[in-house]
Protein backbone atom coordinates (compact mmCIF):
# COMPACT_ATOMS: atom_id res chain seq x y z
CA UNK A 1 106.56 7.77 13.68
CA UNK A 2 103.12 6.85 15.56
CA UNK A 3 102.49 3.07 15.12
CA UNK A 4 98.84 2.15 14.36
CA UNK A 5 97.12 -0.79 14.86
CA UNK A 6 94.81 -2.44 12.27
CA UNK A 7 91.15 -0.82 12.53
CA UNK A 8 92.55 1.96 13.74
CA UNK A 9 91.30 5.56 11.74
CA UNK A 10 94.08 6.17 8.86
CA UNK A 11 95.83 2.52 9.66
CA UNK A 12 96.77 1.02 5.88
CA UNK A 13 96.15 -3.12 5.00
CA UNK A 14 99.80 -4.68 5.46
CA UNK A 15 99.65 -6.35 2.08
CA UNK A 16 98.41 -3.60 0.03
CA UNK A 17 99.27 -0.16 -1.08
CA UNK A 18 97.27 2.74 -2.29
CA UNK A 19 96.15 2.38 -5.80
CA UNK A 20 96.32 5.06 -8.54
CA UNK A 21 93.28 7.09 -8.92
CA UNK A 22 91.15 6.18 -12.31
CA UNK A 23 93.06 7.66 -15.28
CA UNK A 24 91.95 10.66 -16.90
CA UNK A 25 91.26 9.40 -20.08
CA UNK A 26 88.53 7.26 -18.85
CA UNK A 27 90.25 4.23 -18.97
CA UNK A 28 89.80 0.93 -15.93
CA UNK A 29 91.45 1.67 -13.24
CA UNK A 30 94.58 -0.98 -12.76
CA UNK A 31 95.89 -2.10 -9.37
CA UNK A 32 100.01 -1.59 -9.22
CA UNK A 33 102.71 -3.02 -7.36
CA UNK A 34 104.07 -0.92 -4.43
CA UNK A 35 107.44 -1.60 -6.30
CA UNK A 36 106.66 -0.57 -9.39
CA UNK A 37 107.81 -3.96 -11.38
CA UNK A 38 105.92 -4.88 -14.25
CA UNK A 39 102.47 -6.62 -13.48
CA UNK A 40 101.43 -10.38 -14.98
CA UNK A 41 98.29 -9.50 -16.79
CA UNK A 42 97.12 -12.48 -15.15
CA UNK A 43 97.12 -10.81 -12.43
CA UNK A 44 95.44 -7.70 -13.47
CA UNK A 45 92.81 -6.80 -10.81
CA UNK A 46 89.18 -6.99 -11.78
CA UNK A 47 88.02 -2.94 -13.05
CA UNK A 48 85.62 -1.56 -10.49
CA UNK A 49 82.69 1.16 -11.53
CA UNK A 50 82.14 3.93 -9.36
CA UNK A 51 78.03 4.49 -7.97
CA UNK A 52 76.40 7.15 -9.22
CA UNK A 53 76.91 10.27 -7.54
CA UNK A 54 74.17 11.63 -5.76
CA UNK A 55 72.20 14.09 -7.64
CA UNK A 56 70.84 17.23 -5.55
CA UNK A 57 67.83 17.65 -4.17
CA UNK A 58 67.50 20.83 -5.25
CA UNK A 59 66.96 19.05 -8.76
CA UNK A 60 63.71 17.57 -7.64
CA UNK A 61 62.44 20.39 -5.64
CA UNK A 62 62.48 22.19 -8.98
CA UNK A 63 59.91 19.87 -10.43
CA UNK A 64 56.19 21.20 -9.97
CA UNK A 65 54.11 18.05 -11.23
CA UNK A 66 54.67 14.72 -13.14
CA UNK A 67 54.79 15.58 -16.33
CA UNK A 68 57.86 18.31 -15.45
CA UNK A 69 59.43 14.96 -13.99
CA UNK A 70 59.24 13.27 -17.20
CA UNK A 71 60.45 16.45 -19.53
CA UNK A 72 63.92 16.99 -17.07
CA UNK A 73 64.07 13.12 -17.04
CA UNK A 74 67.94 13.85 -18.31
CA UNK A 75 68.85 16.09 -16.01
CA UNK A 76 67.68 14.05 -12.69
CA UNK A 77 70.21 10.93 -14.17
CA UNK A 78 74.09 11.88 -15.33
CA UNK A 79 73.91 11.06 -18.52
CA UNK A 80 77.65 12.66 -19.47
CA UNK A 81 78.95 9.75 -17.68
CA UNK A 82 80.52 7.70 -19.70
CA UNK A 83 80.07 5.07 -16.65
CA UNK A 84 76.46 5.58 -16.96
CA UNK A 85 73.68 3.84 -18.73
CA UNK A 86 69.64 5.45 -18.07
CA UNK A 87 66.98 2.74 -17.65
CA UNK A 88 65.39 1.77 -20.97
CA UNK A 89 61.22 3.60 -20.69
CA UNK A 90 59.45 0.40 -19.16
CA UNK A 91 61.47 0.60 -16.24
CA UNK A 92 60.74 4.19 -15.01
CA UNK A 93 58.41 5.03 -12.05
CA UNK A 94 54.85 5.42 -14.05
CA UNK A 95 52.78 8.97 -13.05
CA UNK A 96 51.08 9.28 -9.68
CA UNK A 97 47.28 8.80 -10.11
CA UNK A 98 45.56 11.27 -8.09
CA UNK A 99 43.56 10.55 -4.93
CA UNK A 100 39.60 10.04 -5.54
CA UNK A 101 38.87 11.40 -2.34
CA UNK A 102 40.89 14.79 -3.44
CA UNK A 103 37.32 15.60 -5.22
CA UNK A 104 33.78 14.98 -5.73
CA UNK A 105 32.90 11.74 -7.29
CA UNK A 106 32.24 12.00 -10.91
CA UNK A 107 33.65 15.52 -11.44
CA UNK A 108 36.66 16.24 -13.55
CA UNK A 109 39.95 17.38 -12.13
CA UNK A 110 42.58 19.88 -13.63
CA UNK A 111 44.14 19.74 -16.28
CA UNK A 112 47.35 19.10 -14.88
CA UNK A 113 45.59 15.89 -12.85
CA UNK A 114 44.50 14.33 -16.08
CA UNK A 115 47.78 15.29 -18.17
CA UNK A 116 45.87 16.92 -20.89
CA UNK A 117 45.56 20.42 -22.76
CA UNK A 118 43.04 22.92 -20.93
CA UNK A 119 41.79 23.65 -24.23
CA UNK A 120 41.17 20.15 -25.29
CA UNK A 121 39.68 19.51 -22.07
CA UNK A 122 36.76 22.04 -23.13
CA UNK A 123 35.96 20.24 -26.17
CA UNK A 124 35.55 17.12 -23.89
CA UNK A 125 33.18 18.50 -21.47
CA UNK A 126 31.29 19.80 -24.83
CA UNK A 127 31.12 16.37 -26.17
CA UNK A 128 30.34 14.75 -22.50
CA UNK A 129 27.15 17.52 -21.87
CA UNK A 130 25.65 16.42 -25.91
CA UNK A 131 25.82 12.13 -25.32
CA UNK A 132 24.42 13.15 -21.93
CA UNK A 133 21.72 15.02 -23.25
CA UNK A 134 20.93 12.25 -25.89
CA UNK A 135 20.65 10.05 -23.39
CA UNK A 136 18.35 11.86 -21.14
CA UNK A 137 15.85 12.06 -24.18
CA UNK A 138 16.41 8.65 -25.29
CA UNK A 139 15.20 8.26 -21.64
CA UNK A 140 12.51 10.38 -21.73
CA UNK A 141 11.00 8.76 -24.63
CA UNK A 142 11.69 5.22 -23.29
CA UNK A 143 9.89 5.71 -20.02
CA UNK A 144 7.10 7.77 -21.75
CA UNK A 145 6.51 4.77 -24.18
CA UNK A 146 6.63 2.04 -21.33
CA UNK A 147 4.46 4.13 -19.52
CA UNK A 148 1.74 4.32 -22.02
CA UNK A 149 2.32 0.19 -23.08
CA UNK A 150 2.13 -0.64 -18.66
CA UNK A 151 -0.89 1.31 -18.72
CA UNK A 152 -2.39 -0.66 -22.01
CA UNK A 153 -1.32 -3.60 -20.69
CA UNK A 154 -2.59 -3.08 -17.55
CA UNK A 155 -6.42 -2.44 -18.80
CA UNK A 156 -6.06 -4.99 -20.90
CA UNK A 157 -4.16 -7.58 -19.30
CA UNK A 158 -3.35 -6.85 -15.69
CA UNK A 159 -5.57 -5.42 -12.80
CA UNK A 160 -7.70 -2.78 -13.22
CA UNK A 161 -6.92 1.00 -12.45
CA UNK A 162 -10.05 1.61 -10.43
CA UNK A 163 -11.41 2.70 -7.35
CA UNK A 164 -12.82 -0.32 -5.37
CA UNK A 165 -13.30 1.58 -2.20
CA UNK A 166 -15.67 4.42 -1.22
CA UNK A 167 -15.23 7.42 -0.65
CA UNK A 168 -14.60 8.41 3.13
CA UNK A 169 -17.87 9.38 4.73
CA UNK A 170 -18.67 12.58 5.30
CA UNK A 171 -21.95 13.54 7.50
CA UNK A 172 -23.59 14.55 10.72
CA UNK A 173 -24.71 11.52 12.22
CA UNK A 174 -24.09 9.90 15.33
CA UNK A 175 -21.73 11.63 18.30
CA UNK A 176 -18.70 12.37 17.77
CA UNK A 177 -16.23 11.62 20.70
CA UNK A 178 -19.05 9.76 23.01
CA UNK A 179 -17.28 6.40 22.21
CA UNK A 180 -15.36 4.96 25.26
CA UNK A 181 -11.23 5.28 24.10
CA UNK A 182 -10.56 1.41 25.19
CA UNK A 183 -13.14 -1.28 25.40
CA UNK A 184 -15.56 -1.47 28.78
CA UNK A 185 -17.69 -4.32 30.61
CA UNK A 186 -20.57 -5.12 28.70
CA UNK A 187 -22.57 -3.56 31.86
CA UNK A 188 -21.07 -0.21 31.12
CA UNK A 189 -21.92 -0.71 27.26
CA UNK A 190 -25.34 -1.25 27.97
CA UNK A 191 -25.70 1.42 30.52
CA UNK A 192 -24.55 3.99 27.91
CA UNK A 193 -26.58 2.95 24.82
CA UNK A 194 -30.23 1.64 26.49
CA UNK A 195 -31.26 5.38 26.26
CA UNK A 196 -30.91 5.48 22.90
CA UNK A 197 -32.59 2.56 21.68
CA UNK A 198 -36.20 2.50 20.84
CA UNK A 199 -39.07 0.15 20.47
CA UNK A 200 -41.52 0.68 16.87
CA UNK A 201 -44.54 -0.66 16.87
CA UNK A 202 -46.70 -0.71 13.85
CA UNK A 203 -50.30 -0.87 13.00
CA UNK A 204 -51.92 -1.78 10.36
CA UNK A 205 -55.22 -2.83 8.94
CA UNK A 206 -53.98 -6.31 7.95
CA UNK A 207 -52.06 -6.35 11.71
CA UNK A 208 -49.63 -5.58 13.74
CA UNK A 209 -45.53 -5.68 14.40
CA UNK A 210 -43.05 -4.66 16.34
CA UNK A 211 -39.24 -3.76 16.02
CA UNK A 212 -36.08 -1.97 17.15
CA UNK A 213 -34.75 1.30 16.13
CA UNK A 214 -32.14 3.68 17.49
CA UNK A 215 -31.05 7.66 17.54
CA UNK A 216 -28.87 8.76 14.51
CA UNK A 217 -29.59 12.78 15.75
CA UNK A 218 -30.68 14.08 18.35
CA UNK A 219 -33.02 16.05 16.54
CA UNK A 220 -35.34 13.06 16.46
CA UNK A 221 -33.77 10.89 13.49
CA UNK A 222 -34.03 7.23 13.63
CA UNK A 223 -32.55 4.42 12.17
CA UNK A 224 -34.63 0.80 11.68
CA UNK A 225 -35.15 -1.43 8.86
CA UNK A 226 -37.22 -1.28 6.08
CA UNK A 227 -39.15 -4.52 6.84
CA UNK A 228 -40.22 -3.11 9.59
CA UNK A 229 -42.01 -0.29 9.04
CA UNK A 230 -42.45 -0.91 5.17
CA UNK A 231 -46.42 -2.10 5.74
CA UNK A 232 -47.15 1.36 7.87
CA UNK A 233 -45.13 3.10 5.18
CA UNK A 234 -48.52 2.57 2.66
CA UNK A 235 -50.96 2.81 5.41
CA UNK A 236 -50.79 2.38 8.84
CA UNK A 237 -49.28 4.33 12.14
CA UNK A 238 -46.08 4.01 13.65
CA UNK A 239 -45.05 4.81 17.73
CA UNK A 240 -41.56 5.11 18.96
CA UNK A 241 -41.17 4.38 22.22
CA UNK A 242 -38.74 5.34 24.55
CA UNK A 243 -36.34 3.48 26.82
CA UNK A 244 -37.82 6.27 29.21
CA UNK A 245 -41.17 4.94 28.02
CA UNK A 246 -42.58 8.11 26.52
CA UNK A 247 -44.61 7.14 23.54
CA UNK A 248 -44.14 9.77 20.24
CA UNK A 249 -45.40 9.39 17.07
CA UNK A 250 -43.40 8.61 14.10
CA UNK A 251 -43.64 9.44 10.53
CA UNK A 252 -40.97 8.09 7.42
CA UNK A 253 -38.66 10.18 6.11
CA UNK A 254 -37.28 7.45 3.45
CA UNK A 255 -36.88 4.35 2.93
CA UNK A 256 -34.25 1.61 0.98
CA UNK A 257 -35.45 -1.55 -0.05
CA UNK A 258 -32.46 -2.32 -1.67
CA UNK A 259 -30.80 -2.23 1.65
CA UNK A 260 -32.90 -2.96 4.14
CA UNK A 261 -33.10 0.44 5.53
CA UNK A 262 -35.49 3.59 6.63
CA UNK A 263 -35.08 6.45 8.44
CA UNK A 264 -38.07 7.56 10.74
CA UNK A 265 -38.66 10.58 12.51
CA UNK A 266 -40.31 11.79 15.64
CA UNK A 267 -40.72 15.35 17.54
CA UNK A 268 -39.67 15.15 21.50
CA UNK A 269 -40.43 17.39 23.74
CA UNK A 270 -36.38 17.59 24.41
CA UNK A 271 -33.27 16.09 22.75
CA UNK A 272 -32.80 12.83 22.40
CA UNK A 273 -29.33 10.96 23.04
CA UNK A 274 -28.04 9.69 19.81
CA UNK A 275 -25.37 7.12 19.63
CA UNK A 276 -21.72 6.74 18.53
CA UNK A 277 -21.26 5.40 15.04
CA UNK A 278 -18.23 3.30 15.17
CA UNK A 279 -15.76 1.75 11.72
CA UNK A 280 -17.44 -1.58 10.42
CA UNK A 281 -14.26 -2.11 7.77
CA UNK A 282 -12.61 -2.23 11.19
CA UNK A 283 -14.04 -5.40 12.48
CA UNK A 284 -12.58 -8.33 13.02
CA UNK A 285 -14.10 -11.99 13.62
CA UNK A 286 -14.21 -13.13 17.27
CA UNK A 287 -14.42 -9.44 18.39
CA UNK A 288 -16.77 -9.37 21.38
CA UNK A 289 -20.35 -7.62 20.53
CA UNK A 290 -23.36 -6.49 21.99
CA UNK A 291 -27.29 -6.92 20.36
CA UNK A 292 -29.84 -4.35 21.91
CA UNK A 293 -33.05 -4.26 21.04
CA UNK A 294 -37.42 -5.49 21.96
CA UNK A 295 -36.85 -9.15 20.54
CA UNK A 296 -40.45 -10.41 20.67
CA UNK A 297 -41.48 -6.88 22.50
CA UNK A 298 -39.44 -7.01 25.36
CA UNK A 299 -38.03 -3.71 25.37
CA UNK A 300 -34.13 -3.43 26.79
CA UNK A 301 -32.86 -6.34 26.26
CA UNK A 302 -29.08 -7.11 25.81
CA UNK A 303 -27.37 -10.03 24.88
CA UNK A 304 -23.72 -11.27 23.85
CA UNK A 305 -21.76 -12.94 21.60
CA UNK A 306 -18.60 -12.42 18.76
CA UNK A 307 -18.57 -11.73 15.35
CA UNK A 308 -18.81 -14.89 13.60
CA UNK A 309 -18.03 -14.19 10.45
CA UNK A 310 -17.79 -11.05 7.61
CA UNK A 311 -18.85 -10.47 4.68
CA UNK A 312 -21.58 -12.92 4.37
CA UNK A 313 -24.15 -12.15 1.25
CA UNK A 314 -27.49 -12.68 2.67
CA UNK A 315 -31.17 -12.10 2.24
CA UNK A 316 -33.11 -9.94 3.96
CA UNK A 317 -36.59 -7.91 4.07
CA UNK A 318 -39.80 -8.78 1.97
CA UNK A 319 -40.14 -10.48 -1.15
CA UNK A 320 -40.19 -9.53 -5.10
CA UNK A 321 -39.13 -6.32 -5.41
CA UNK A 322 -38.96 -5.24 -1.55
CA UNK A 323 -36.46 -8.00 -1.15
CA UNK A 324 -32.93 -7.25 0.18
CA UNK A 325 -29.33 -8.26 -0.26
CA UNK A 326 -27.04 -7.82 2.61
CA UNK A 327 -23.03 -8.22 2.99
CA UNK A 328 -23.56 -9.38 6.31
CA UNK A 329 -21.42 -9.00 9.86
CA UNK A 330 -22.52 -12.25 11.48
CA UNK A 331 -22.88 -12.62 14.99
CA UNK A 332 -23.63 -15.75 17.52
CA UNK A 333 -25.07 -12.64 19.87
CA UNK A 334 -28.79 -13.92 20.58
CA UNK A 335 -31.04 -12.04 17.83
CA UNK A 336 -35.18 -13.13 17.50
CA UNK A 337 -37.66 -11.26 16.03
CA UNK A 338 -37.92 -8.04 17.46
CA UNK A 339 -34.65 -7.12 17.28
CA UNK A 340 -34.87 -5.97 13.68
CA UNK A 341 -33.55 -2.53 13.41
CA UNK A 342 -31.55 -2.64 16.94
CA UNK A 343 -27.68 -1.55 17.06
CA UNK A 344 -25.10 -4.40 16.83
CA UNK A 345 -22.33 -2.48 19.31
CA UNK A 346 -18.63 -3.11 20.10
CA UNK A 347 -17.17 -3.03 23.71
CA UNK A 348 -16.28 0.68 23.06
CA UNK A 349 -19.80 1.49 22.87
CA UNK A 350 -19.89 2.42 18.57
CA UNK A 351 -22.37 1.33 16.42
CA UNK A 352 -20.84 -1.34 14.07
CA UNK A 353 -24.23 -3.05 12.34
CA UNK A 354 -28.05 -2.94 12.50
CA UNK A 355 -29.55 -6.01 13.13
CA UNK A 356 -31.65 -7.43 10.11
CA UNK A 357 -31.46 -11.12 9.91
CA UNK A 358 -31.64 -14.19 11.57
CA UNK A 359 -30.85 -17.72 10.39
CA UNK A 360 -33.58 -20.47 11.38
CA UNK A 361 -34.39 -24.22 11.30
CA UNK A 362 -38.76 -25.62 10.77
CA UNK A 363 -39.44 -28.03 13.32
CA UNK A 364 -42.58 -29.73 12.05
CA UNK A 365 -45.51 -30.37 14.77
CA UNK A 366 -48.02 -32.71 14.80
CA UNK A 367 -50.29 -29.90 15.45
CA UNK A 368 -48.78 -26.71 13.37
CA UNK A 369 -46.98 -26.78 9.83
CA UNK A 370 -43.49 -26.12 9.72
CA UNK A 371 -43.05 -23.64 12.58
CA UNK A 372 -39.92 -20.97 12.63
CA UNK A 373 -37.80 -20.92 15.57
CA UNK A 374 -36.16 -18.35 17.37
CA UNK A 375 -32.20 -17.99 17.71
CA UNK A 376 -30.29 -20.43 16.94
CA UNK A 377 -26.86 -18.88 17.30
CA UNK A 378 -26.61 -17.13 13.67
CA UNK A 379 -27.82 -13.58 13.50
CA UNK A 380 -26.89 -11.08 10.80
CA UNK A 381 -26.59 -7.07 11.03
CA UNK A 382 -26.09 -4.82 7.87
CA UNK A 383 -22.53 -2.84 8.03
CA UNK A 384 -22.83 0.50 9.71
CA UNK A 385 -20.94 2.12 6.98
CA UNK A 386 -23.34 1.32 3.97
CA UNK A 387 -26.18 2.13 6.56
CA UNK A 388 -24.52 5.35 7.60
CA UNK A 389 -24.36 6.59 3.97
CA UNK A 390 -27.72 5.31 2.74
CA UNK A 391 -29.36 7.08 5.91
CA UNK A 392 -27.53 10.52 5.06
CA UNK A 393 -28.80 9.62 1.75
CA UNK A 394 -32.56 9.14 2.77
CA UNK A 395 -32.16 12.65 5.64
CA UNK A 396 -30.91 14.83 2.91
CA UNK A 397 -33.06 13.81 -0.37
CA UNK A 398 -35.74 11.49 1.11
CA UNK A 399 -34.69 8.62 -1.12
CA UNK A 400 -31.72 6.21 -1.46
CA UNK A 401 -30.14 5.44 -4.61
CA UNK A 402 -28.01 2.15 -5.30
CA UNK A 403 -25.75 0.70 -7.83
CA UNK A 404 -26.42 -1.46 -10.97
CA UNK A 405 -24.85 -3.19 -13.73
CA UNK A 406 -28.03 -3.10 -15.89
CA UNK A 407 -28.00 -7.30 -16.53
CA UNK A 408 -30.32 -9.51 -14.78
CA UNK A 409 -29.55 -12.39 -13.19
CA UNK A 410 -30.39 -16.35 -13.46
CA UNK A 411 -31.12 -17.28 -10.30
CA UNK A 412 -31.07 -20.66 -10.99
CA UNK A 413 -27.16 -20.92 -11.17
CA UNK A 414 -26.21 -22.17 -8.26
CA UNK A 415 -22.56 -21.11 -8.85
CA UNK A 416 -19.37 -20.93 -8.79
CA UNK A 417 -19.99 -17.65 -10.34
CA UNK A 418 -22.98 -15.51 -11.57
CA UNK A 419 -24.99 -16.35 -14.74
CA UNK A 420 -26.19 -13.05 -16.60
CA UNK A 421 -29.54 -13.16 -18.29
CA UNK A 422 -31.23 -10.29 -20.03
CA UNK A 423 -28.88 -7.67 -20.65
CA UNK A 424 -30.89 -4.23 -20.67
CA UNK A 425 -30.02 -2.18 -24.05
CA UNK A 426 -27.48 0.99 -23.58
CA UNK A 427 -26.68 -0.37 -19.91
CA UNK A 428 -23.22 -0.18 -18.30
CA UNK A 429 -23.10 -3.93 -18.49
CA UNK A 430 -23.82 -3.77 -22.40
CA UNK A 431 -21.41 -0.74 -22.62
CA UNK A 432 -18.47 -3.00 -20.91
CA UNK A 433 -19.87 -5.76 -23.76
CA UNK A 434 -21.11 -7.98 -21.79
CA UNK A 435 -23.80 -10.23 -22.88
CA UNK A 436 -26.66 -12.67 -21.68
CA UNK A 437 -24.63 -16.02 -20.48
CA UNK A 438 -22.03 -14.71 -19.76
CA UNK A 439 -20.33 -16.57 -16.47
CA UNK A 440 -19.10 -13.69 -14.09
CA UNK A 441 -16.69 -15.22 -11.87
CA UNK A 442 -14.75 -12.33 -10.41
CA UNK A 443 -15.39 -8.58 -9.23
CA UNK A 444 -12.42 -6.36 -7.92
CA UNK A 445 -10.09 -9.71 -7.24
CA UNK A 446 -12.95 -11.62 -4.94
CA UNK A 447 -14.47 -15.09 -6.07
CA UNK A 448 -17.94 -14.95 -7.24
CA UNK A 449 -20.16 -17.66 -5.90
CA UNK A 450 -23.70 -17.05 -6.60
CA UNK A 451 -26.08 -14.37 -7.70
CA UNK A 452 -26.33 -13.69 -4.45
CA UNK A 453 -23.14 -12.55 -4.03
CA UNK A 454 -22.57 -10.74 -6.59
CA UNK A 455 -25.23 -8.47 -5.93
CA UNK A 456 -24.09 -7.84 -2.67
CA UNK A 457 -20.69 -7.44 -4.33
CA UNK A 458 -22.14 -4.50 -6.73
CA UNK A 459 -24.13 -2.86 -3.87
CA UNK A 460 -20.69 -2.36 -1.77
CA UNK A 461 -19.52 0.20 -4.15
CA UNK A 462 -21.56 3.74 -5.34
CA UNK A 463 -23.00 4.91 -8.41
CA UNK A 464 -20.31 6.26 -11.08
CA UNK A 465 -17.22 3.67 -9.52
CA UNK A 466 -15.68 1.30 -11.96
CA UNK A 467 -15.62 -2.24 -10.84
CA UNK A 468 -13.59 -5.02 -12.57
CA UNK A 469 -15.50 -8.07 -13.79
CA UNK A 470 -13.56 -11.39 -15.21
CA UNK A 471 -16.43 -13.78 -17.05
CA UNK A 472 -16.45 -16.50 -18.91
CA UNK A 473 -17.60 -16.76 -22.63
CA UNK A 474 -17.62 -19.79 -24.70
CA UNK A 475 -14.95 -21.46 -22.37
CA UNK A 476 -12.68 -18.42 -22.89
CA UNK A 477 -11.82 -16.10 -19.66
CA UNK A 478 -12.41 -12.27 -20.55
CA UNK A 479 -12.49 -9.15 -18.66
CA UNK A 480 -14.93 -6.00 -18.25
CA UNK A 481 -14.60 -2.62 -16.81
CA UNK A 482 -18.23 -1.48 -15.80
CA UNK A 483 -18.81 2.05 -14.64
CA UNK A 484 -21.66 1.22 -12.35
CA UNK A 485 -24.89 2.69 -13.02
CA UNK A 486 -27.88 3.92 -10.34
CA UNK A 487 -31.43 3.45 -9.67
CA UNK A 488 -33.69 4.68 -6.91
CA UNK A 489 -34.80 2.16 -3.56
């Protein structure tokens, strides 16, 4: 007999024997005495349960999808052991949710994904397309109602839906593309727009003046003020002369005494050089400028300076009815009189303002009365884009036309705000229901804070634009829509 050693393959324990296989009848297995001799049933070993055998994997292979799993639950676990006991519901493994990013977001998977009968599933997407659709019209109607409150409220309550702008301009003045691309020596400036500045001088039978003017066409279209040519304009001659010093004569086309402005005309024997008409909304204070012009008839002069200021609601012109209101560029560039009607320029050589006013100080003499002076550092040009419209305006229909609320004014408030007086009968102003006293302390968001201004506020805009007056009535702040009406000058 071969001797083996504990550990070694088919070696038996030395105190123990092979035990009995489990009874048939399903009984505990009991441990027995190699001998055979009756056992203490105190010492009766402790019954042992077999493990589960191992079920096939064939079993699972056979199972397409969860809900297969669940319905041949009994035949994964062997249940006809006796041995056996299945886990109560709770503890089995719960379905696999399937993977979002196996589809679309917010479509539907299968059937099988979502564990539920195709046919059902059909009466779910029915009922999901009908609250969808109620809810897109419930929208629809929302947003259509909100709309039409904003846009009540908005008239009513909040800023006004109007145009405050012009329109872009639209003409065939000034030369297009002669403007230097980046900004030059004020030499170079000068150099390229002496030639098409002019002296005007005017006679009359009550005397004589002098002014500046320069070339919107080179057809023989000039650009001045009013003021100066507005005494030859009823009788009296006007000359145009030159920076080459040919002397033409000169007839008016038009004139705006609302504006300051007139448009002149003369026949050369060739073309003349017109200029560049630059952007005034484009200006900005402390920009460097240039003045040309005859200040007290010296013809070519230049001088320099920034712009001051914007925006600045001044008077200009004659008086009564031929006086102006201007919303001023102002400019420390030296201006006298002389240089009425001359180009205000920018370093690119465009056309930003015409020079129309100057601000001065009375020094009383013991010889003279109170005596004007000449420059004292504040001159004021008129905004090349209301003079660019009003001279197409004038070159097309001979006349310039200007907008109007229809109210007078009290010229005696000296602000904040404008004072209305007469209110003229079927106006715009009496159509918006405004009424004589009423404060006006607003137009289109900016601050009234004179007559003055506001004038200059209305006469930014053109005929048929609504502008957005807030006033004052009886202590209580209201608001007026005026569609702006026109008159001729």
């Amino acid at each position: 007999m071969t001797e083996r050693r504990m550990g070694e393959p088919g070696a038996e324990p030395p105190d123990r024997q092979p035990r009995d296989p489990a009874p048939s009848d399903g009984g505990q297995p009991v441990a027995r005495p190699a001998s055979g001799a009756q056992v203490d049933p105190r010492h009766q070993m402790t019954p042992v349960v077999p493990a589960p055998p191992q079920v096939s994997s064939q079993v699972f292979s056979q199972v397409p999808n969860q809900r297969d799993q669940r319905d041949t639950w009994a035949h994964r676990y062997p249940v006809e052991r006796p041995d056996f006991e299945p886990p109560p519901p709770w503890a089995r493994p719960a379905p696999a949710v399937p993977k979002s990013a196996s589809r679309p977001f917010g479509t539907l998977g299968t059937a099988e994904e979502h564990q539920t009968n195709p046919s059902e599933q059909g009466g779910w997407w029915l009922k999901r397309k009908v609250v969808l659709a109620l809810a897109a019209a419930i929208a629809m109607v929302a947003a259509s109602i909100g709309a039409t409150v904003g846009v009540l409220a908005t008239l009513e309550f909040g800023p006004a839906l109007i145009a405050t702008e012009p329109p872009p301009i639209d003409d065939e003045l000034g030369a297009e593309g002669k403007a230097f691309p980046k900004p030059q020596s004020v030499s170079t400036v000068a150099r390229t727009l002496l030639p098409s500045v002019v002296q005007i001088k005017v006679a009359t039978g009550t005397g004589n003046g002098t002014g500046s003017g320069f070339v919107i066409r080179k057809d023989g279209y000039i650009l001045t003020n009013n003021h100066v040519i507005e005494r030859a304009a009823r009788s009296g001659s006007i000359k145009v002369i030159t920076y080459s010093g040919e002397e033409l004569s000169g007839s008016v086309v038009g004139r705006s005494p609302a504006y300051d402005l007139a448009v002149i005309r003369v026949q050369p024997e060739g073309e003349l050089r017109e200029v560049a008409l630059g952007d005034s909304e484009k200006v900005q204070v402390g920009e460097p400028v240039v003045a040309l012009g005859s200040p007290l008839g010296l013809a070519g002069t230049v001088t320099t300076g920034i712009v001051s200021a914007l925006n600045r609601p001044v008077t200009a012109g004659g008086s009564g009815p031929e006086i102006s209101f201007i919303n001023a560029i102002q400019t420390d560039a030296a201006v006298n009189p002389g240089n009425s009607g001359g180009p205000l320029v920018n370093l690119k050589a465009e056309v930003i303002g015409v020079n129309s006013a100057i601000a001065t100080v009375s020094r009383p003499g013991p010889f003279t009365v109170d005596e004007p002076q000449g420059s004292i550092g504040l001159g004021f040009a008129i905004p090349m884009n209301q003079a660019r419209r009003t001279a197409d305006q004038i070159i097309r229909t001979g006349h310039a036309v200007y907008p109007v609320i229809g109210a007078e004014l009290d010229m005696r408030h000296e602000g904040p705000g404008a004072r209305l007086g007469e209110v003229r009968p079927g106006s715009a102003a009496e159509k918006s229901g405004l009424a004589a006293g009423d404060l006006v302390t607003m137009i289109n968001g900016h601050k009234i804070t004179g007559a003055e201004d506001l004038i200059v506020q209305i006469r930014r805009h053109l005929p048929g634009q609504r502008v957005e007056l807030i006033y004052e009535r009886g202590g209580e702040q209201r608001r007026a829509i005026v569609t702006l009406d026109q008159e001729t000058g």
